[in-house]
N, C-alpha and C. Protein backbone atom coordinates (compact mmCIF):
# COMPACT_ATOMS: atom_id res chain seq x y z
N UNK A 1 1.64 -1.95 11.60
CA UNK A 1 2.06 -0.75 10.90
C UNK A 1 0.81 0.07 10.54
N UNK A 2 1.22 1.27 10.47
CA UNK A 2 -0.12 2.13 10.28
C UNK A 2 -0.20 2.32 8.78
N UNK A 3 -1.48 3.03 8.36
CA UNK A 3 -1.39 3.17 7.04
C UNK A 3 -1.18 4.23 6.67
N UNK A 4 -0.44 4.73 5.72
CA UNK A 4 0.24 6.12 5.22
C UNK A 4 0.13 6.41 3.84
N UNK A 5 0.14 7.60 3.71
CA UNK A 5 0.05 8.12 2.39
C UNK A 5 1.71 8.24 1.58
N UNK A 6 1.86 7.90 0.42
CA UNK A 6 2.76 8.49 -0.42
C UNK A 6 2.78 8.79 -1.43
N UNK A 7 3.93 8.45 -2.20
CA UNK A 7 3.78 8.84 -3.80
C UNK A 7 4.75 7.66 -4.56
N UNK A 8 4.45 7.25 -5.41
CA UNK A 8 4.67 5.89 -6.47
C UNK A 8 4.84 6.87 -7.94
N UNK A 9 5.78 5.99 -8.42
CA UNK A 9 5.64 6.86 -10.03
C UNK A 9 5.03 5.95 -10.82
N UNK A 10 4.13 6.39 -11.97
CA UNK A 10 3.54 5.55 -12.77
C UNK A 10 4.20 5.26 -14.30
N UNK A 11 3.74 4.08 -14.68
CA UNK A 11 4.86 3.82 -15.83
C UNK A 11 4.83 5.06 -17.10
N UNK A 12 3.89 5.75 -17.05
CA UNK A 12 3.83 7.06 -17.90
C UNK A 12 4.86 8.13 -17.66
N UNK A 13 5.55 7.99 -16.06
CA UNK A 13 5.90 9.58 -15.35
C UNK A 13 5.27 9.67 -14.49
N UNK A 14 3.91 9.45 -14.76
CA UNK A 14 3.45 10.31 -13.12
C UNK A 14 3.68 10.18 -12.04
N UNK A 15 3.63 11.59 -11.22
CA UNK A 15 3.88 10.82 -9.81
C UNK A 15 2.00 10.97 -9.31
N UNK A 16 2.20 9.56 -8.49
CA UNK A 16 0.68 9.49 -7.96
C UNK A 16 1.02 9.20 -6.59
N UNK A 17 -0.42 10.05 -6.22
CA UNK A 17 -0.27 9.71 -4.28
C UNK A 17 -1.13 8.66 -4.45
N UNK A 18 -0.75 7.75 -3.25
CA UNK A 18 -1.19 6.39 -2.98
C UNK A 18 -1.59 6.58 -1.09
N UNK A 19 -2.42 5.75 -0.99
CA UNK A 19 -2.75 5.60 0.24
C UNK A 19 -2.54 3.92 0.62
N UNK A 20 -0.99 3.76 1.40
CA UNK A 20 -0.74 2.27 1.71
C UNK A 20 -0.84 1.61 2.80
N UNK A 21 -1.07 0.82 2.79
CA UNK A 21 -1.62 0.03 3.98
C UNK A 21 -0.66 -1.39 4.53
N UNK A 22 -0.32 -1.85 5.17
CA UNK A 22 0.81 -3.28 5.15
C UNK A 22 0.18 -4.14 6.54
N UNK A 23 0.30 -5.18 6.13
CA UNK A 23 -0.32 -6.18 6.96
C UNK A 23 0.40 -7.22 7.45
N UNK A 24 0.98 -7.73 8.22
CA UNK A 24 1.42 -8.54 8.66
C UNK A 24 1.20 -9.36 8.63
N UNK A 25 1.85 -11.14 8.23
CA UNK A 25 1.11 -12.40 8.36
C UNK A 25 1.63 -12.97 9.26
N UNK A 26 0.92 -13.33 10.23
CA UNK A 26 1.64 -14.23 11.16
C UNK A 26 1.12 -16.01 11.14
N UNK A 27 1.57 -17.19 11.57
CA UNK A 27 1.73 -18.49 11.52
C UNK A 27 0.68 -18.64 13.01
N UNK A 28 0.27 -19.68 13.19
CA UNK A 28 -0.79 -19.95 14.21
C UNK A 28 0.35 -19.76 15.49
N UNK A 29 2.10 -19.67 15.44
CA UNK A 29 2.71 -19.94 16.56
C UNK A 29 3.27 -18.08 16.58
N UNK A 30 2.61 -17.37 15.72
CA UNK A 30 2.75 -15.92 16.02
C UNK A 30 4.07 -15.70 15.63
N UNK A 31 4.99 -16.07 14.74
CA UNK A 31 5.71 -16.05 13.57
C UNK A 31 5.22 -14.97 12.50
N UNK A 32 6.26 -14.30 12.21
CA UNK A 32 5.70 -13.43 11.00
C UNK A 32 6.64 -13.72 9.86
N UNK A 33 5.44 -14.00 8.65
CA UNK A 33 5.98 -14.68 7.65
C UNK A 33 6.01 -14.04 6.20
N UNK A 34 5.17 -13.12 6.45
CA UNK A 34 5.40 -11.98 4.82
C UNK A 34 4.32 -10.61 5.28
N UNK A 35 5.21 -10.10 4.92
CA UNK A 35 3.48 -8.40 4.74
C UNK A 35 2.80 -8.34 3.52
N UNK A 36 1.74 -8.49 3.56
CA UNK A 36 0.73 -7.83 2.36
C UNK A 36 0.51 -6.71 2.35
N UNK A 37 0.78 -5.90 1.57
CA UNK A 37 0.52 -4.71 1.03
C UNK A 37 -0.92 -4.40 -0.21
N UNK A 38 -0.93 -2.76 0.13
CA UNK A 38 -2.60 -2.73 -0.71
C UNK A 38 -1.66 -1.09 -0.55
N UNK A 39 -1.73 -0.92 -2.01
CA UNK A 39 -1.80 0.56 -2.26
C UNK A 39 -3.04 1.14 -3.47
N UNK A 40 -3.79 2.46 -2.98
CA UNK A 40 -4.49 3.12 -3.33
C UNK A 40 -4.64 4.35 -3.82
N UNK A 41 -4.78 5.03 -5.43
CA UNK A 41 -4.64 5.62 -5.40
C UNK A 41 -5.42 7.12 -4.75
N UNK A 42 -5.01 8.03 -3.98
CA UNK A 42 -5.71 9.23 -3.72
C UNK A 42 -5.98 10.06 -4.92
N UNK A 43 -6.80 10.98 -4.76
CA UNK A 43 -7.69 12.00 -5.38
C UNK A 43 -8.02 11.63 -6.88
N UNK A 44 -8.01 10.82 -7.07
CA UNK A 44 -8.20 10.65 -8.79
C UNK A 44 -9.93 10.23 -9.28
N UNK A 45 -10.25 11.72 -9.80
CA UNK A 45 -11.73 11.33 -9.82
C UNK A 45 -12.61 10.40 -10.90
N UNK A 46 -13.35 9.59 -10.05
CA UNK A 46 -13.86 8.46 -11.08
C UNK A 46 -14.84 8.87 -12.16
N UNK A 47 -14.43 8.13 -13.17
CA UNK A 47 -15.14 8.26 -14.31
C UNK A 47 -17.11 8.39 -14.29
């Protein structure tokens, strides 16, 4: 899967863009057994 941008709401309201990513796990017999996910938020400038 490719990685894509969206939007997540935050427990405040906000809506935040995220940049997500999903990974596939596969078993040594090439079985797929869960996706890992990693979301990031975009533009939010660091302190």
């Amino acid at each position: 899967m490719e990685p894509y941008r969206t939007q997540r709401v935050a427990k405040d309201g906000r809506i935040v863009e995220v940049w997500l990513t999903a990974t596939t796990l596969v078993t040594e017999a090439g079985k797929a057994y869960a996706v890992a996910t990693t979301e990031r938020e975009i533009g939010r400038e660091q302190p």
